[in-house]
C-alpha atoms as a PDB file:
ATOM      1  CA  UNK A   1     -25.752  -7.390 -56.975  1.00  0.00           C
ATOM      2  CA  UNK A   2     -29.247  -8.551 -56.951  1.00  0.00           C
ATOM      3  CA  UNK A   3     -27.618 -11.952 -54.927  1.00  0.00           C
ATOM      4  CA  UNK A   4     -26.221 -10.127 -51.962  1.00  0.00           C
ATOM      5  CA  UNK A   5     -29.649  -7.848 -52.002  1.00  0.00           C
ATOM      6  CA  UNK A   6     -31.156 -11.399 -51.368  1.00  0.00           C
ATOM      7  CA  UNK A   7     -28.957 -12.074 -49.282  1.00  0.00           C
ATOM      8  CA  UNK A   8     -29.451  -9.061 -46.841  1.00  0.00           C
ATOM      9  CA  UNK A   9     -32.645  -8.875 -47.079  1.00  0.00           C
ATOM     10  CA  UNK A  10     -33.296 -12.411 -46.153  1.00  0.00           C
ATOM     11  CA  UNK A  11     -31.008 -11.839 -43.424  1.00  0.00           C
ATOM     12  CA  UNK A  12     -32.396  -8.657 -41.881  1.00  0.00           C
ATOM     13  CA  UNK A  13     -36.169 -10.635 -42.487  1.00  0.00           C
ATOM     14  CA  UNK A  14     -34.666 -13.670 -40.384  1.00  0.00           C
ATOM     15  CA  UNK A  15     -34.155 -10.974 -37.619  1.00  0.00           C
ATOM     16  CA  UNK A  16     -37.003  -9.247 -37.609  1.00  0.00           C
ATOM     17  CA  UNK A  17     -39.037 -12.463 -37.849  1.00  0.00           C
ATOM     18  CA  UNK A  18     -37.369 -14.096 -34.792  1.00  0.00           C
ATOM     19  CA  UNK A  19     -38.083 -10.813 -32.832  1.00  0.00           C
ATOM     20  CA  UNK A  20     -41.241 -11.574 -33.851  1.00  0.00           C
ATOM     21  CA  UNK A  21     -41.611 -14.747 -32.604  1.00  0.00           C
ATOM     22  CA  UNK A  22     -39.843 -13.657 -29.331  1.00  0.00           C
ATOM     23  CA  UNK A  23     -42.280 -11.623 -28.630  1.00  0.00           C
ATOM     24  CA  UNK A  24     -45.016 -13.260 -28.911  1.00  0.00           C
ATOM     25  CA  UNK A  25     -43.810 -16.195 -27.241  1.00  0.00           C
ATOM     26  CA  UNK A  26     -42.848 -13.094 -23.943  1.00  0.00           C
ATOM     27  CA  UNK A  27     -46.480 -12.362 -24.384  1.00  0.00           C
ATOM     28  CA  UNK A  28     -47.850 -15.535 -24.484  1.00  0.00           C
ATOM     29  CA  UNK A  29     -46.007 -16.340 -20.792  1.00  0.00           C
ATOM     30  CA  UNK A  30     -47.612 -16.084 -17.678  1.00  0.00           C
ATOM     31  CA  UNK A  31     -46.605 -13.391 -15.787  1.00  0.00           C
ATOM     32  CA  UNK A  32     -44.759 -14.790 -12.825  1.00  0.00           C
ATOM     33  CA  UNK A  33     -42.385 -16.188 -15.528  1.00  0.00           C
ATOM     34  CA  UNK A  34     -41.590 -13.077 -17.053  1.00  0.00           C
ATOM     35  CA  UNK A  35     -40.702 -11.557 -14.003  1.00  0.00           C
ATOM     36  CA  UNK A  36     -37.222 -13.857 -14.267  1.00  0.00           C
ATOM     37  CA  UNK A  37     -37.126 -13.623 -17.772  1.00  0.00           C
ATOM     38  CA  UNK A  38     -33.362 -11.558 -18.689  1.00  0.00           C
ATOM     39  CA  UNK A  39     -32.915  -9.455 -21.823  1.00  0.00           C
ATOM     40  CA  UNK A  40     -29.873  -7.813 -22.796  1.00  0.00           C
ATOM     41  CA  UNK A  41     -30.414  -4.615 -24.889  1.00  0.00           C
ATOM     42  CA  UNK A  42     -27.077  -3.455 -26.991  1.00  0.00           C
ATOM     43  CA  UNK A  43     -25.836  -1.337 -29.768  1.00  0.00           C
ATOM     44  CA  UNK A  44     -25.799  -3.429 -32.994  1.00  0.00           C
ATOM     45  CA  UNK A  45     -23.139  -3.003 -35.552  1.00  0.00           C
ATOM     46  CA  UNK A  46     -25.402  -0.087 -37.240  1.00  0.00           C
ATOM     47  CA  UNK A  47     -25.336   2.109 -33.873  1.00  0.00           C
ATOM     48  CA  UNK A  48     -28.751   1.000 -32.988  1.00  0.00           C
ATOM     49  CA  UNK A  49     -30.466  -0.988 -30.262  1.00  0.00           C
ATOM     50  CA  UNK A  50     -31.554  -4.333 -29.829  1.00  0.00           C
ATOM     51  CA  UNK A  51     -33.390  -6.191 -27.252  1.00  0.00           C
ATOM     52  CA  UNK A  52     -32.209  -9.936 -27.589  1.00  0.00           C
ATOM     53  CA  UNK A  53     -32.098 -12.565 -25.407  1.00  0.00           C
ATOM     54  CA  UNK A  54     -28.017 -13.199 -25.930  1.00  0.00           C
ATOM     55  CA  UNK A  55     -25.547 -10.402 -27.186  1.00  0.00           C
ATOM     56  CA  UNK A  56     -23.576 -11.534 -29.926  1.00  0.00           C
ATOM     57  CA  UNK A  57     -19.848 -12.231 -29.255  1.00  0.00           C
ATOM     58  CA  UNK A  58     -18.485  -9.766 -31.362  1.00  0.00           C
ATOM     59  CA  UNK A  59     -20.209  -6.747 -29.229  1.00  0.00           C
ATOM     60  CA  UNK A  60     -19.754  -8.163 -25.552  1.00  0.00           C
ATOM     61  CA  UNK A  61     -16.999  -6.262 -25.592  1.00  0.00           C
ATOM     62  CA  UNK A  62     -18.960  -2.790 -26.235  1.00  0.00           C
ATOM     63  CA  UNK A  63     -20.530  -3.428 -23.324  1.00  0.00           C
ATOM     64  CA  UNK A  64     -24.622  -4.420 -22.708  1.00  0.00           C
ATOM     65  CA  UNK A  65     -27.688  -3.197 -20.396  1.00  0.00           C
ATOM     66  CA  UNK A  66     -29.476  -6.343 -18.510  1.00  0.00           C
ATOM     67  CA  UNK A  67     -33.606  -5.442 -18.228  1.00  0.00           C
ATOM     68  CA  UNK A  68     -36.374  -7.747 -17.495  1.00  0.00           C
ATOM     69  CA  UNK A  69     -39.749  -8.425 -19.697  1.00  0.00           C
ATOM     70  CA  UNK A  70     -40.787  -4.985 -18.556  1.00  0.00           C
ATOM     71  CA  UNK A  71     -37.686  -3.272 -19.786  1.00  0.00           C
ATOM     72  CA  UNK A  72     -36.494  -2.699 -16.395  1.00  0.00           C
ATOM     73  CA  UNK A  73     -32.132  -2.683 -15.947  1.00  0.00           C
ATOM     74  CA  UNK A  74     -31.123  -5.387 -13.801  1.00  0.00           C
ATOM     75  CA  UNK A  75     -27.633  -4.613 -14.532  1.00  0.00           C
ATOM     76  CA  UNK A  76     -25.277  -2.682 -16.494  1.00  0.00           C
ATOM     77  CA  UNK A  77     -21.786  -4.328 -17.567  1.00  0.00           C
ATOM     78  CA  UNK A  78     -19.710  -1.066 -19.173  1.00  0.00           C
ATOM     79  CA  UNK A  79     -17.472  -1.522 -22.386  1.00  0.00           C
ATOM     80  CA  UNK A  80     -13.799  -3.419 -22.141  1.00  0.00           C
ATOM     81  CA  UNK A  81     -11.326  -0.573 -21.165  1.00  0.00           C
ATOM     82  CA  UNK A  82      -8.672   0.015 -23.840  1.00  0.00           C
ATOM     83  CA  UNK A  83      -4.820  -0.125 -22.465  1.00  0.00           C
ATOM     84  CA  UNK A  84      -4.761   3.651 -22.036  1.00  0.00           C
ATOM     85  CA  UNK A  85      -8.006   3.735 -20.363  1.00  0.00           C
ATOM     86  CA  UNK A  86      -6.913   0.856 -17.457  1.00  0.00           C
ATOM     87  CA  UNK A  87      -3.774   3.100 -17.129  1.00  0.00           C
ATOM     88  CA  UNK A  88      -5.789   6.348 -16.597  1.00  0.00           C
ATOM     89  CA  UNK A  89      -7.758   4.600 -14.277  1.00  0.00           C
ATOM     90  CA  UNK A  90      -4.406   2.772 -12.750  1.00  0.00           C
ATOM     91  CA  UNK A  91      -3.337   6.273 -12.100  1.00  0.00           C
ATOM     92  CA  UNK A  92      -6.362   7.674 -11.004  1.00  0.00           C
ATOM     93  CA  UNK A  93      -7.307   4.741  -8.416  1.00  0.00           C
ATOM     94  CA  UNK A  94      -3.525   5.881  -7.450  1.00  0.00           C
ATOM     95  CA  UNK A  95      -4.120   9.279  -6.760  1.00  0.00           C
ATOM     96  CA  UNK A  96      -7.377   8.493  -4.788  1.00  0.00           C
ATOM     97  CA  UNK A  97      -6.074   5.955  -2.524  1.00  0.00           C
ATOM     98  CA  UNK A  98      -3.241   7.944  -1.440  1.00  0.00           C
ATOM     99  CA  UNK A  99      -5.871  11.215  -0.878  1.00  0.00           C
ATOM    100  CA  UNK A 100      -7.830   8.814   1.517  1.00  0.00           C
ATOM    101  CA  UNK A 101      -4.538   7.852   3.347  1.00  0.00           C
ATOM    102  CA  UNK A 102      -3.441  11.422   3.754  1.00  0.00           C
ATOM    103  CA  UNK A 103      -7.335  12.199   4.970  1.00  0.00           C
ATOM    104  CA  UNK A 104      -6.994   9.181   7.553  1.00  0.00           C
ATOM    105  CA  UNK A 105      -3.627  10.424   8.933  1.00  0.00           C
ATOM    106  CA  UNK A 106      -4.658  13.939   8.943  1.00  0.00           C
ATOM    107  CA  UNK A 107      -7.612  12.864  11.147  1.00  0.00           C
ATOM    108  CA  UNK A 108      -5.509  10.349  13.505  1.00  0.00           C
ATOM    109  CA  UNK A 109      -3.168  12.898  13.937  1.00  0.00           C
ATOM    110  CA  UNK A 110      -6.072  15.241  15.250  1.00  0.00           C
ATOM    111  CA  UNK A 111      -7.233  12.307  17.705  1.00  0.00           C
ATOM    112  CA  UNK A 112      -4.094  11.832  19.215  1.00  0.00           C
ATOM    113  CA  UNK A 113      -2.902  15.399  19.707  1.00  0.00           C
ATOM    114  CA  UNK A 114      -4.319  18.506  20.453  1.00  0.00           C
ATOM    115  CA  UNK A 115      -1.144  21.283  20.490  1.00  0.00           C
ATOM    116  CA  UNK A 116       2.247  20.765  18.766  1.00  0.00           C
ATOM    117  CA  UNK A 117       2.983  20.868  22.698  1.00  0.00           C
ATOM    118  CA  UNK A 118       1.682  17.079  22.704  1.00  0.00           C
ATOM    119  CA  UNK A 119       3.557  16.162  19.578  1.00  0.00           C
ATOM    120  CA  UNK A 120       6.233  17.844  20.862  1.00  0.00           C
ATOM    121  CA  UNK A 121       6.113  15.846  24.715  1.00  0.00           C
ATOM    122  CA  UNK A 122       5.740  12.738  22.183  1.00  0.00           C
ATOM    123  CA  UNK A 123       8.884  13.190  20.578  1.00  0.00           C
ATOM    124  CA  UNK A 124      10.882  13.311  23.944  1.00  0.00           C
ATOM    125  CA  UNK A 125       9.304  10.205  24.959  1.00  0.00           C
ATOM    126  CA  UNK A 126      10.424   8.591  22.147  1.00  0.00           C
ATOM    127  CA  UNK A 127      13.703   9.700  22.007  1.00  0.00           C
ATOM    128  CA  UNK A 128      14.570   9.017  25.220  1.00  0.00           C
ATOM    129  CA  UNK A 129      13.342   5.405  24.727  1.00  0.00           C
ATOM    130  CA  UNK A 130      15.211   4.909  22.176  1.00  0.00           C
ATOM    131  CA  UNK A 131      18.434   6.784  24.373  1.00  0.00           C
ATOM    132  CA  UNK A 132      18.069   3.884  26.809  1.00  0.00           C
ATOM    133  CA  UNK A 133      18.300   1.230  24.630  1.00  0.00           C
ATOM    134  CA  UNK A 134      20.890   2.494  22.927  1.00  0.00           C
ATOM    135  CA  UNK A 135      22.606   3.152  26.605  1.00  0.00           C
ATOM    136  CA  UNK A 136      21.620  -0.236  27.235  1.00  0.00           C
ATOM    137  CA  UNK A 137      23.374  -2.313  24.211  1.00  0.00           C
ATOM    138  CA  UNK A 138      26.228   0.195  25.165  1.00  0.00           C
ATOM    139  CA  UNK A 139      26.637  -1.446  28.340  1.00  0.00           C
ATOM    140  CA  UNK A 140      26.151  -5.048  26.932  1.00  0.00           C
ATOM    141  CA  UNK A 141      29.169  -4.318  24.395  1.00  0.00           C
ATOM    142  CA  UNK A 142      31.589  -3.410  27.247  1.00  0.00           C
ATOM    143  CA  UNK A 143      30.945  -6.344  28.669  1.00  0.00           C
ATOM    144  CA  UNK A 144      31.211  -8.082  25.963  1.00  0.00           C
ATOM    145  CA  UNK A 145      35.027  -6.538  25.383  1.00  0.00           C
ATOM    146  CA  UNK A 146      35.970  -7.567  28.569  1.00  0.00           C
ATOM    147  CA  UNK A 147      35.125 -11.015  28.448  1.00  0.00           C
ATOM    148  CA  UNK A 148      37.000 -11.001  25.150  1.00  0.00           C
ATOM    149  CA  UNK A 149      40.350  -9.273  26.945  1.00  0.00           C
ATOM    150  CA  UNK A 150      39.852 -12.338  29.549  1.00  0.00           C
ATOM    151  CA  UNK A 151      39.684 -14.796  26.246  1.00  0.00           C
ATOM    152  CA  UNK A 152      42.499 -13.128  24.828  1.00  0.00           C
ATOM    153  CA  UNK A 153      44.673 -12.740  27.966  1.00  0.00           C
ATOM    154  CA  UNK A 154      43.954 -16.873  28.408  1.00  0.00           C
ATOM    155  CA  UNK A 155      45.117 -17.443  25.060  1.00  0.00           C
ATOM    156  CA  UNK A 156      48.449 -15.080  24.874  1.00  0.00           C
ATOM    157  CA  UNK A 157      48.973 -17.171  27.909  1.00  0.00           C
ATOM    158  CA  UNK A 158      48.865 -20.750  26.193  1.00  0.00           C
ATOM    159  CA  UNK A 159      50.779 -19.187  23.520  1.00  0.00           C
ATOM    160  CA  UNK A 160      53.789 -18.173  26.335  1.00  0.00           C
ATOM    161  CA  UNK A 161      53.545 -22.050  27.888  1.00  0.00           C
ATOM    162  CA  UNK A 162      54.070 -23.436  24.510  1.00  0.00           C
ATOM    163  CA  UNK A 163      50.430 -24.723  24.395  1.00  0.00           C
ATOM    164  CA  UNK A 164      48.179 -25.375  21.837  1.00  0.00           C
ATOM    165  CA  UNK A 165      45.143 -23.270  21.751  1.00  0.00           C
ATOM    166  CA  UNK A 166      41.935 -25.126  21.765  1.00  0.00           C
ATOM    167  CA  UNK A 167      39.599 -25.067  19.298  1.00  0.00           C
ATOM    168  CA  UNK A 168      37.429 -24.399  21.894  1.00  0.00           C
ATOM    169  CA  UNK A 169      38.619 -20.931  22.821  1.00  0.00           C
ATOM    170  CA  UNK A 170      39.220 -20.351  19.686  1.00  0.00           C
ATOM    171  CA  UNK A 171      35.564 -20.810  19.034  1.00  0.00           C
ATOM    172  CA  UNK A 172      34.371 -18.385  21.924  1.00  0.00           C
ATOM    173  CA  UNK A 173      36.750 -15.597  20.491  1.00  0.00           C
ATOM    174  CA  UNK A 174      34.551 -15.589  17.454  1.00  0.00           C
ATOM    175  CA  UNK A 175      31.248 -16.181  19.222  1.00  0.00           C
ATOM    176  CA  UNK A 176      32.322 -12.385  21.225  1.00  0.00           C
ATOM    177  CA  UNK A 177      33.538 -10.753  18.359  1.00  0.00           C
ATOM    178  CA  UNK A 178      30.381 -11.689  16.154  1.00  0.00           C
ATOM    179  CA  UNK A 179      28.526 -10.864  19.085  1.00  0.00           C
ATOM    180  CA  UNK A 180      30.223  -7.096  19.430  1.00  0.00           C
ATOM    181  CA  UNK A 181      29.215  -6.840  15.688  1.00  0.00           C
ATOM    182  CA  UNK A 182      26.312  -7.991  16.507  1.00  0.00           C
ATOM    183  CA  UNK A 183      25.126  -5.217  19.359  1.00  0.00           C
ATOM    184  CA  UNK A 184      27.471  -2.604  17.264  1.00  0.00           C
ATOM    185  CA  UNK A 185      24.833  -3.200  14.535  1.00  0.00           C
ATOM    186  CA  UNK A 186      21.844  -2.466  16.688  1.00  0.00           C
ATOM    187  CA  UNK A 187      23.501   0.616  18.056  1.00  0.00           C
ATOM    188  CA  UNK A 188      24.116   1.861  14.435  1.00  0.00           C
ATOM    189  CA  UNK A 189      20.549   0.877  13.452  1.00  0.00           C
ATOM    190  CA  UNK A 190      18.787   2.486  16.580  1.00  0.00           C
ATOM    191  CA  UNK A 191      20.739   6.009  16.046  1.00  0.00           C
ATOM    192  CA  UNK A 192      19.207   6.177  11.894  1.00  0.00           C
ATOM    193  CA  UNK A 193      15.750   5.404  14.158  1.00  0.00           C
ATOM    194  CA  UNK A 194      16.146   8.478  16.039  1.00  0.00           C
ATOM    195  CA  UNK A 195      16.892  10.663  13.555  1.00  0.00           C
ATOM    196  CA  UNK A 196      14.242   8.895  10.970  1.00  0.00           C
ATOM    197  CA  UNK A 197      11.870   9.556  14.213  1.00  0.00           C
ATOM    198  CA  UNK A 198      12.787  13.171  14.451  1.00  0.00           C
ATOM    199  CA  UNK A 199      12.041  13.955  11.138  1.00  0.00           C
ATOM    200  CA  UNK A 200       8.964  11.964  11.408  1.00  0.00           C
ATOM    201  CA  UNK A 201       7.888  14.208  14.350  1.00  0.00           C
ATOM    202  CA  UNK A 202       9.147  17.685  12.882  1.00  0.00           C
ATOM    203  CA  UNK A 203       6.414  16.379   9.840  1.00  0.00           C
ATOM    204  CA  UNK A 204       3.690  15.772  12.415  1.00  0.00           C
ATOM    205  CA  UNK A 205       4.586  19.433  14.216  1.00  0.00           C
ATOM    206  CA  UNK A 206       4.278  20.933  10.941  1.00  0.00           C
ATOM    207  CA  UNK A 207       1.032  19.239   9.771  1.00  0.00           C
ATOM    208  CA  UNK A 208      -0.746  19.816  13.487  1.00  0.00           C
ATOM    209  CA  UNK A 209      -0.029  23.580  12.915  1.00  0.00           C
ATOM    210  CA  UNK A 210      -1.721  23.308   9.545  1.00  0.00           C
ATOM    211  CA  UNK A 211      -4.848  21.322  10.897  1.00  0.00           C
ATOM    212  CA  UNK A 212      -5.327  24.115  13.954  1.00  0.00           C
ATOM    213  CA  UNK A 213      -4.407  26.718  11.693  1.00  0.00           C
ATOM    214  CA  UNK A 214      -1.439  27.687  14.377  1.00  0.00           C
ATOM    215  CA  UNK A 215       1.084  30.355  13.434  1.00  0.00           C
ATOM    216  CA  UNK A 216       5.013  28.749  12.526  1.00  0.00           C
ATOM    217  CA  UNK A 217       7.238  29.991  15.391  1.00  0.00           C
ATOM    218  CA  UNK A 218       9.242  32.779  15.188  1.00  0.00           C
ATOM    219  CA  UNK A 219      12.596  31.845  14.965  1.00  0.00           C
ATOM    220  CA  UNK A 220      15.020  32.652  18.020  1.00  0.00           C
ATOM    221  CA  UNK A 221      18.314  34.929  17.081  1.00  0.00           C
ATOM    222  CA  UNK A 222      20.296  32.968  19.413  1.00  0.00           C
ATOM    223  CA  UNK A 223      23.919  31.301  18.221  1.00  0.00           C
ATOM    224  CA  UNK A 224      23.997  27.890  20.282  1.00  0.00           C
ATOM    225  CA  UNK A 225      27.367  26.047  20.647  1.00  0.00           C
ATOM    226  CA  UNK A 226      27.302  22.246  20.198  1.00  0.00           C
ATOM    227  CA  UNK A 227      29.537  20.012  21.212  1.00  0.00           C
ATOM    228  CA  UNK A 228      30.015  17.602  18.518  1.00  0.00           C
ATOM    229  CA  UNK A 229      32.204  15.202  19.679  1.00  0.00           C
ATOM    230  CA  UNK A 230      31.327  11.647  20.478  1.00  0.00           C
ATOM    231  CA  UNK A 231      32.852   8.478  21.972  1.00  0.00           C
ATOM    232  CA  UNK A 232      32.906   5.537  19.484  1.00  0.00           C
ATOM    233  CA  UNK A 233      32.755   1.854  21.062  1.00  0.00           C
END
């Protein structure tokens, strides 16, 4: 008992005897060297603070205030987040980020239209657009089928002469009906555009009345017919 006493006491002398000495070697400094002179003050193991010139290892993780000679913060380095905490935060950084976004868009959206009249004209434009090119690869497809009736008509004809067909034509059959894939594909793709687009516009319409603080329109009583029917290529 009376060993670890000693022991203690000589230990918590040692400490107060090299703060001591610390500080009278700070005062004994001139002052322009203090004035770089760091500190780091910390919570020792007891709950109390300490002014030291290092933090010990085993509290850098509790985290540690930077002063200078004249005990003023430099710095302050917070305590190691737990798991739980750096998924809190995780989530939180999360929910901020996409608040920011939704402020951004909410203001572009104000910048670019006025009226769900614009956002409206907006949609048309696009659509249409994207109408032409669709019309367009429509066009390049026919084409594309004949040239493939004239490979195929060729070929049924070297198959009535008795003739070999070349590996050649053979090839260019494949090379039109990849290519008819092909442009079949990019009609497919640019229809799920337009109606991705339409829904991304209907959004827009929605969130511009919001912004202006415009009324939803009244719904019309009116039974349309469509015609539903479509051509396939």
């Amino acid at each position: 008992m009376n060993k670890l006493y000693f022991q203690q006491a000589t230990s918590k002398t040692g400490m107060q005897l090299r703060r001591l000495v610390a500080g009278f070697c700070l005062l004994a400094m001139p002052v322009e060297q203090l004035s770089g002179i760091e500190l780091y003050k910390y919570r020792n193991a007891d709950g109390n603070f300490e002014v030291s010139n290092a933090v010990p290892s085993s509290l850098v993780s509790k985290g540690y205030t930077v002063v200078n000679a004249q005990g003023q913060v430099l710095r302050v380095i917070a305590p190691q987040m737990t798991a739980a905490e750096l998924e809190e935060k995780a989530a939180q950084d999360k929910l901020d980020a996409e608040k920011l976004a939704l402020i951004k868009w909410e203001d572009e959206l104000m910048l670019r239209y006025s009226s769900p009249a614009d956002v409206e004209y907006a949609r048309d434009q696009k659509s249409k657009a994207i109408d032409a090119m669709i019309e367009s690869t429509l066009l390049n497809i026919d084409r594309l089928k004949v040239h493939k009736q004239q490979l195929e008509h060729q070929a049924a004809n070297m198959e009535r002469a008795a003739q070999p067909l070349s590996p050649q034509l053979l090839r260019n059959l494949d090379i039109v009906e990849e290519q008819i894939q092909g442009r079949l594909e990019e009609v497919a793709a640019r229809k799920a555009e337009q109606v991705d687009t339409l829904e991304e516009f209907e959004r827009i319409i929605v969130k511009i009345r919001e912004l202006y603080g415009l009324p939803e329109p009244e719904s019309a009583d009116v039974s349309v017919n469509m015609d539903l029917s479509t051509t396939d290529h």
